[in-house]
PDB file of N, CA and C in Angstrom:
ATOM      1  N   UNK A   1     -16.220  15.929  -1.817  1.00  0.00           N
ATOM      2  CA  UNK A   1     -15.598  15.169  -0.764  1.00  0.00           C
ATOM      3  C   UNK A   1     -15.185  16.146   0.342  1.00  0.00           C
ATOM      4  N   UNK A   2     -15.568  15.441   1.761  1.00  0.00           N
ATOM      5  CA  UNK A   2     -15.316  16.654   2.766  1.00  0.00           C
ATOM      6  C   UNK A   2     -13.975  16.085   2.863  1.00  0.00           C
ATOM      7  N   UNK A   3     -13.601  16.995   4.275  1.00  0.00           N
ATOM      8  CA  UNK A   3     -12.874  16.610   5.200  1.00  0.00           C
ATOM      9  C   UNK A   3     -13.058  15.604   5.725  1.00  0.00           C
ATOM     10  N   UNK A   4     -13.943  15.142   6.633  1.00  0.00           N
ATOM     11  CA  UNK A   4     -14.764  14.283   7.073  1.00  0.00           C
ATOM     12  C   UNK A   4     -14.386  12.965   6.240  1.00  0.00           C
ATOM     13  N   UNK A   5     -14.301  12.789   5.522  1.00  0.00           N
ATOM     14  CA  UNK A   5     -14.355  12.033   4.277  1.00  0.00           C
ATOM     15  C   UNK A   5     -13.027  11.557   4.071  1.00  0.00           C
ATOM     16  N   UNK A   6     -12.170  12.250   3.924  1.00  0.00           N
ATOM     17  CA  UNK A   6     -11.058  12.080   3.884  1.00  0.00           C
ATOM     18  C   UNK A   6     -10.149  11.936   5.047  1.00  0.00           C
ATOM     19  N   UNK A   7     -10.790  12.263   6.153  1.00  0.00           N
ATOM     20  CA  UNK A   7      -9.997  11.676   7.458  1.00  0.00           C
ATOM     21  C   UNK A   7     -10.459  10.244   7.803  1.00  0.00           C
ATOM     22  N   UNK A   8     -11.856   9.399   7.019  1.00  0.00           N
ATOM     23  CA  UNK A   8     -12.631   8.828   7.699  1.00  0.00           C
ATOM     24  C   UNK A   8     -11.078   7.318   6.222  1.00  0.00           C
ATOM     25  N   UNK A   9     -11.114   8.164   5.130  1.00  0.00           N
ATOM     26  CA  UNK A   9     -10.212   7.147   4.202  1.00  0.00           C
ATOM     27  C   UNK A   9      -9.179   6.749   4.818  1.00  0.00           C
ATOM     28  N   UNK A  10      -8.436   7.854   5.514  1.00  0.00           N
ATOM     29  CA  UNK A  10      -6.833   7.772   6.337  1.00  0.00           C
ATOM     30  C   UNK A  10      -7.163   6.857   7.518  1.00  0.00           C
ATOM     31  N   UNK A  11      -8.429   6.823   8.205  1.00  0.00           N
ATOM     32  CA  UNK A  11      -8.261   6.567   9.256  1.00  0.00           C
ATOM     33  C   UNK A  11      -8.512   4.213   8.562  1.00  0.00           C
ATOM     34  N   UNK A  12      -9.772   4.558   7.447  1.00  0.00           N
ATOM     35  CA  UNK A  12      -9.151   3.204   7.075  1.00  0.00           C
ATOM     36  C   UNK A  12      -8.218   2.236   6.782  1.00  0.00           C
ATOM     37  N   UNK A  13      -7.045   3.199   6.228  1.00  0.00           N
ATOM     38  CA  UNK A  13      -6.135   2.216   5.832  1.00  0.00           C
ATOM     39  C   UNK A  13      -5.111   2.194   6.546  1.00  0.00           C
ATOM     40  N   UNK A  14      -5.040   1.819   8.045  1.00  0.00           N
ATOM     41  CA  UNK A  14      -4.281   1.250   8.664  1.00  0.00           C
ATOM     42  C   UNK A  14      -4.752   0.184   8.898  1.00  0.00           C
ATOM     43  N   UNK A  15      -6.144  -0.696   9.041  1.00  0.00           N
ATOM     44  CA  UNK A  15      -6.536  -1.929   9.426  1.00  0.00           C
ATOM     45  C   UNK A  15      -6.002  -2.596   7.789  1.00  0.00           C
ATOM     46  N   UNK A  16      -6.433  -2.009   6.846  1.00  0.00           N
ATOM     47  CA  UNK A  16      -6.475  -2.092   5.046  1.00  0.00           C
ATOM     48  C   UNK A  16      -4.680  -3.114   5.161  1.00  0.00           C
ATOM     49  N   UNK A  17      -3.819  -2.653   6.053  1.00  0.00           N
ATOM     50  CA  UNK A  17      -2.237  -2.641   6.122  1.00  0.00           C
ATOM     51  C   UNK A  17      -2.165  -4.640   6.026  1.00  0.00           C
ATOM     52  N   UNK A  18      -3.299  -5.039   6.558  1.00  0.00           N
ATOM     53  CA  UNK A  18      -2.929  -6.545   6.650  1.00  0.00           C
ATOM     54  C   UNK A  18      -3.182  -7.090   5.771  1.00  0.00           C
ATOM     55  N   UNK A  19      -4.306  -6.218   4.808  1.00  0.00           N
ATOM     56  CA  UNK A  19      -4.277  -7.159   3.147  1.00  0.00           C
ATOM     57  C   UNK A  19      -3.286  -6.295   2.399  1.00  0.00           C
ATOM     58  N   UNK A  20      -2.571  -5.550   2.687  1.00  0.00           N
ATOM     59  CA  UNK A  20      -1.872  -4.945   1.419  1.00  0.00           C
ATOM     60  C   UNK A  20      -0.009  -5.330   1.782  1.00  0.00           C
ATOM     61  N   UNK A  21       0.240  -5.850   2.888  1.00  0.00           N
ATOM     62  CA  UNK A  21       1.372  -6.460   2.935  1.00  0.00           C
ATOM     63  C   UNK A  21       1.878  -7.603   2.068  1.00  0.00           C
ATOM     64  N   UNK A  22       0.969  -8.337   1.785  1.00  0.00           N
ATOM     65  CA  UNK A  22       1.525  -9.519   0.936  1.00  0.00           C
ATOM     66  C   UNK A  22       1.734  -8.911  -0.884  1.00  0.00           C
ATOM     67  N   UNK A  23       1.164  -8.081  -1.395  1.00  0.00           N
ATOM     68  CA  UNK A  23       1.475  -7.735  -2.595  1.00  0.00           C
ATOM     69  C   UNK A  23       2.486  -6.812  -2.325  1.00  0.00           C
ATOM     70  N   UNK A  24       3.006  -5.917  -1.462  1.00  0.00           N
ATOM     71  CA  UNK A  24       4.065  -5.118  -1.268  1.00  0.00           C
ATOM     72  C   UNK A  24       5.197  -6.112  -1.658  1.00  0.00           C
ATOM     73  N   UNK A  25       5.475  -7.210  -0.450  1.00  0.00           N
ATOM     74  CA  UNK A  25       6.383  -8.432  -0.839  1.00  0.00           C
ATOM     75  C   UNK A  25       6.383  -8.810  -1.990  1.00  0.00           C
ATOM     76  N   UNK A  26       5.277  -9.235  -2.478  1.00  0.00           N
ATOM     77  CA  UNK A  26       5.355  -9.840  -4.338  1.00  0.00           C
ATOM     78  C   UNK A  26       6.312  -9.106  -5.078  1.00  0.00           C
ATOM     79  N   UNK A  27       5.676  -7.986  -5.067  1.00  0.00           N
ATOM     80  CA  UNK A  27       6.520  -6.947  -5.889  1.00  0.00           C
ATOM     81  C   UNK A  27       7.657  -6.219  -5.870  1.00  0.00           C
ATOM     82  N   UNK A  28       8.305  -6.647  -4.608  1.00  0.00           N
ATOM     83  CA  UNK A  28       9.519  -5.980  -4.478  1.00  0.00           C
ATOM     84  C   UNK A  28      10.226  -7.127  -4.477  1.00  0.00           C
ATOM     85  N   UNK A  29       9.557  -8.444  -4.410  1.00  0.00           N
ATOM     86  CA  UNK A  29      10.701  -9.664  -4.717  1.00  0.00           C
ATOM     87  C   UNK A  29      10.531  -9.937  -6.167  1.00  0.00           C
ATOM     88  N   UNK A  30       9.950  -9.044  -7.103  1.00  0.00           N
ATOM     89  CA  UNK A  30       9.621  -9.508  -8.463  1.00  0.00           C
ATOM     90  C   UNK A  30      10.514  -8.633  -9.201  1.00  0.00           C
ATOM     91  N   UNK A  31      11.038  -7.279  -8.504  1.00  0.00           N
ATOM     92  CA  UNK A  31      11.363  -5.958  -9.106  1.00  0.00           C
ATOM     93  C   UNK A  31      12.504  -7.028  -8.813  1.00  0.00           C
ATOM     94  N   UNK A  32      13.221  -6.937  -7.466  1.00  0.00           N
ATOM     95  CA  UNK A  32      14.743  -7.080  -6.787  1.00  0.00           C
ATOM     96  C   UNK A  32      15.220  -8.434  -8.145  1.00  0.00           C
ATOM     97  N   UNK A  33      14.338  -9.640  -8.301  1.00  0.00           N
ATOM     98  CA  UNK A  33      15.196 -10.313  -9.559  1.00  0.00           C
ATOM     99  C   UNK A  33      14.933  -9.810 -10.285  1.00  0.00           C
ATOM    100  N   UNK A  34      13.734  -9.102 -11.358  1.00  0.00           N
ATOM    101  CA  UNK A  34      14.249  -8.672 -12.286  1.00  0.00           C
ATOM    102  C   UNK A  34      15.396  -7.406 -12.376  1.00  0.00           C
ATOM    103  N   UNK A  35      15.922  -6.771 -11.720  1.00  0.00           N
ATOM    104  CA  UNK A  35      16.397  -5.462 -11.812  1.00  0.00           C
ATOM    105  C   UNK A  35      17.733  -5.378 -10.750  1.00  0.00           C
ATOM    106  N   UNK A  36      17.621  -6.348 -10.043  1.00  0.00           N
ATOM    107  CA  UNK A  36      18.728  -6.547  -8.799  1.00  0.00           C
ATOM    108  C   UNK A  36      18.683  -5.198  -8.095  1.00  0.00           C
ATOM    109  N   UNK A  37      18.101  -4.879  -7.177  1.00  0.00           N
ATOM    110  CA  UNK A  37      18.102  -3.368  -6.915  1.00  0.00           C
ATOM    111  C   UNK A  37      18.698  -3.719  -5.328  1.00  0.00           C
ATOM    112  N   UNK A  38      19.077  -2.661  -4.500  1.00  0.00           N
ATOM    113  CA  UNK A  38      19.423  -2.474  -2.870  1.00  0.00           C
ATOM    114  C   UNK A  38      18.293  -2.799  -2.236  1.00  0.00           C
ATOM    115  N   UNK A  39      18.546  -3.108  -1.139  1.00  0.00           N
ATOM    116  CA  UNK A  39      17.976  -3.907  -0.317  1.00  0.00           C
ATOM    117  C   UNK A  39      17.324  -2.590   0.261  1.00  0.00           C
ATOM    118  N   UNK A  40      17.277  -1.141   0.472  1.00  0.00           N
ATOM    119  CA  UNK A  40      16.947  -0.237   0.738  1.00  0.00           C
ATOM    120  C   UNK A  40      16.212   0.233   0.089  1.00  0.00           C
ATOM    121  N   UNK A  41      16.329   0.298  -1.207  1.00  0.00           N
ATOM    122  CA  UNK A  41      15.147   0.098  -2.379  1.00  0.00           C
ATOM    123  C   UNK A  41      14.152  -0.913  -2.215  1.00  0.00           C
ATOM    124  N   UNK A  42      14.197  -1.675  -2.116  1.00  0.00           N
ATOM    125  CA  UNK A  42      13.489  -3.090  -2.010  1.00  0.00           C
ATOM    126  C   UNK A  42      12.245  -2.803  -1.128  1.00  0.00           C
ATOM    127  N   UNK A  43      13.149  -1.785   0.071  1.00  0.00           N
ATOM    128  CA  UNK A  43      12.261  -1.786   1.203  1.00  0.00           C
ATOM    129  C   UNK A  43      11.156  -0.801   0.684  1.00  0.00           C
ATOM    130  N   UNK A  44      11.307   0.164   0.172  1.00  0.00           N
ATOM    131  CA  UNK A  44      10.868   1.380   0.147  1.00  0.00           C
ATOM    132  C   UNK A  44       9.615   1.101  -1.056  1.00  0.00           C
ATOM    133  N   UNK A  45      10.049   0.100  -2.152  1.00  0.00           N
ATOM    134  CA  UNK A  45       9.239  -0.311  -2.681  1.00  0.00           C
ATOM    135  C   UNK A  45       8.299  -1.097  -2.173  1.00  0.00           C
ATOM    136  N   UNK A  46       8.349  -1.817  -1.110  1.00  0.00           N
ATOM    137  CA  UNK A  46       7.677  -2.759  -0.345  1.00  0.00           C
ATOM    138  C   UNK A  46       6.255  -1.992   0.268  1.00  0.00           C
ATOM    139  N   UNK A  47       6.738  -0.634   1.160  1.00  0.00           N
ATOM    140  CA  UNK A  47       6.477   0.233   2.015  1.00  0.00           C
ATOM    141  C   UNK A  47       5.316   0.844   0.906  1.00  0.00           C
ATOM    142  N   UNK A  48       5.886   1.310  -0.022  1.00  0.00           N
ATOM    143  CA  UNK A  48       4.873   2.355  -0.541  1.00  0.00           C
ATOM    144  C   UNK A  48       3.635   1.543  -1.312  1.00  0.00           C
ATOM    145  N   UNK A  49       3.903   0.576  -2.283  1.00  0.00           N
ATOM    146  CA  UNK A  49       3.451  -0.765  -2.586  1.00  0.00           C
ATOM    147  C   UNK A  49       2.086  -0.945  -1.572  1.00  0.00           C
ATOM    148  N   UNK A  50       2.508  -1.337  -0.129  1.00  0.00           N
ATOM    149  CA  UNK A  50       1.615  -1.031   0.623  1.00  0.00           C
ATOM    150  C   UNK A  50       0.584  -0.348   1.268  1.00  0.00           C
ATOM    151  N   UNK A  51       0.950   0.951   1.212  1.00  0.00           N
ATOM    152  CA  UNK A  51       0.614   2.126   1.337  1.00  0.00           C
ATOM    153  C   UNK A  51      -0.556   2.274   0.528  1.00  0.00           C
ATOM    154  N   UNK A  52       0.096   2.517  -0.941  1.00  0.00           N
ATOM    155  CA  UNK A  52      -1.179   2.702  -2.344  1.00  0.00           C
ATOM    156  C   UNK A  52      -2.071   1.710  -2.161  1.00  0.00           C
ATOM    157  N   UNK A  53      -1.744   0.728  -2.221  1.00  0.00           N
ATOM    158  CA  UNK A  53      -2.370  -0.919  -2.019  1.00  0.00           C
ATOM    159  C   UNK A  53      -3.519  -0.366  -1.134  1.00  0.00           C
ATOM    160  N   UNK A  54      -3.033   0.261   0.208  1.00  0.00           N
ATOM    161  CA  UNK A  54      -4.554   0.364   1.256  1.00  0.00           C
ATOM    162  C   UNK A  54      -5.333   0.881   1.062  1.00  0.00           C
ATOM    163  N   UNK A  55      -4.409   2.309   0.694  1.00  0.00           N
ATOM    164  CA  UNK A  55      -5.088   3.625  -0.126  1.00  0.00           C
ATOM    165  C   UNK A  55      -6.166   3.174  -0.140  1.00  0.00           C
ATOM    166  N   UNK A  56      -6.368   2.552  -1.572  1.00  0.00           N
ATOM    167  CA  UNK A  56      -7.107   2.020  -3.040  1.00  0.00           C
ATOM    168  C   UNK A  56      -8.288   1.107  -1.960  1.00  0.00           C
ATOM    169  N   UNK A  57      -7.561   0.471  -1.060  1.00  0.00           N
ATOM    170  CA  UNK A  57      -8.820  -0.518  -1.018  1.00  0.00           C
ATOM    171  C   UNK A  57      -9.866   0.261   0.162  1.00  0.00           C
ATOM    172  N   UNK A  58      -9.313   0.976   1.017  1.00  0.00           N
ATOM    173  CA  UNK A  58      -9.671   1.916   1.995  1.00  0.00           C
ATOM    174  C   UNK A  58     -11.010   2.995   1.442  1.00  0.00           C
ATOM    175  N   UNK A  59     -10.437   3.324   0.113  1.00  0.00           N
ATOM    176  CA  UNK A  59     -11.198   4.075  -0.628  1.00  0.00           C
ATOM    177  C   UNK A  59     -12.046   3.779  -1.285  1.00  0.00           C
ATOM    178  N   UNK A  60     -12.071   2.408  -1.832  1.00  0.00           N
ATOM    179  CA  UNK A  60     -12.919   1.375  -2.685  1.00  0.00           C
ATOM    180  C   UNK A  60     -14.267   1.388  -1.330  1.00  0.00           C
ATOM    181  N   UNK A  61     -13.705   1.202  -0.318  1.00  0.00           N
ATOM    182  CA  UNK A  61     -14.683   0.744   0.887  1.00  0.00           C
ATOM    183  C   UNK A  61     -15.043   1.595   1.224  1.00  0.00           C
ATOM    184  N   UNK A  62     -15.179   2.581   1.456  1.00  0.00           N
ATOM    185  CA  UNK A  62     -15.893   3.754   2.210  1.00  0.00           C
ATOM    186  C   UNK A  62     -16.490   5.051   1.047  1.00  0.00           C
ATOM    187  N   UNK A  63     -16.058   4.645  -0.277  1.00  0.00           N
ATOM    188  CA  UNK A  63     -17.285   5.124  -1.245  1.00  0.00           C
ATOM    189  C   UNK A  63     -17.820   4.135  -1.966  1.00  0.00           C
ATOM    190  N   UNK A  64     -17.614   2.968  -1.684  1.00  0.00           N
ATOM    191  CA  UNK A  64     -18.811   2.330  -2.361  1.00  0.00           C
ATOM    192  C   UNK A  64     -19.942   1.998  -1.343  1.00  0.00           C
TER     193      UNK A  64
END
């Protein structure tokens, strides 16, 4: 894997951001009742949730 390659993954998953918002939400409204956590937590779980979420699909798409 180049460089190339890996700027071309980063540069995917910002469009990737509009399917990976709705499971961020799932899961940080699934954690917050089971676990009652801060609303600052919540977020951060939301955020990263998202993040991996694009990662994954960003990466799914540009090596398959």
């Amino acid at each position: 894997m180049t460089t190339h390659d890996i700027v071309m993954i980063l540069v995917l998953t910002f469009p990737m951001f509009l399917f990976s918002i709705y499971p961020g939400i799932v899961l940080s409204n699934y954690i917050d009742e089971k676990f009652n956590i801060q609303e600052t937590q919540k977020r951060a779980i939301m955020i990263g949730t998202a993040f991996l979420f694009s990662l994954t699909l960003s990466s799914l798409l540009y090596l398959t």
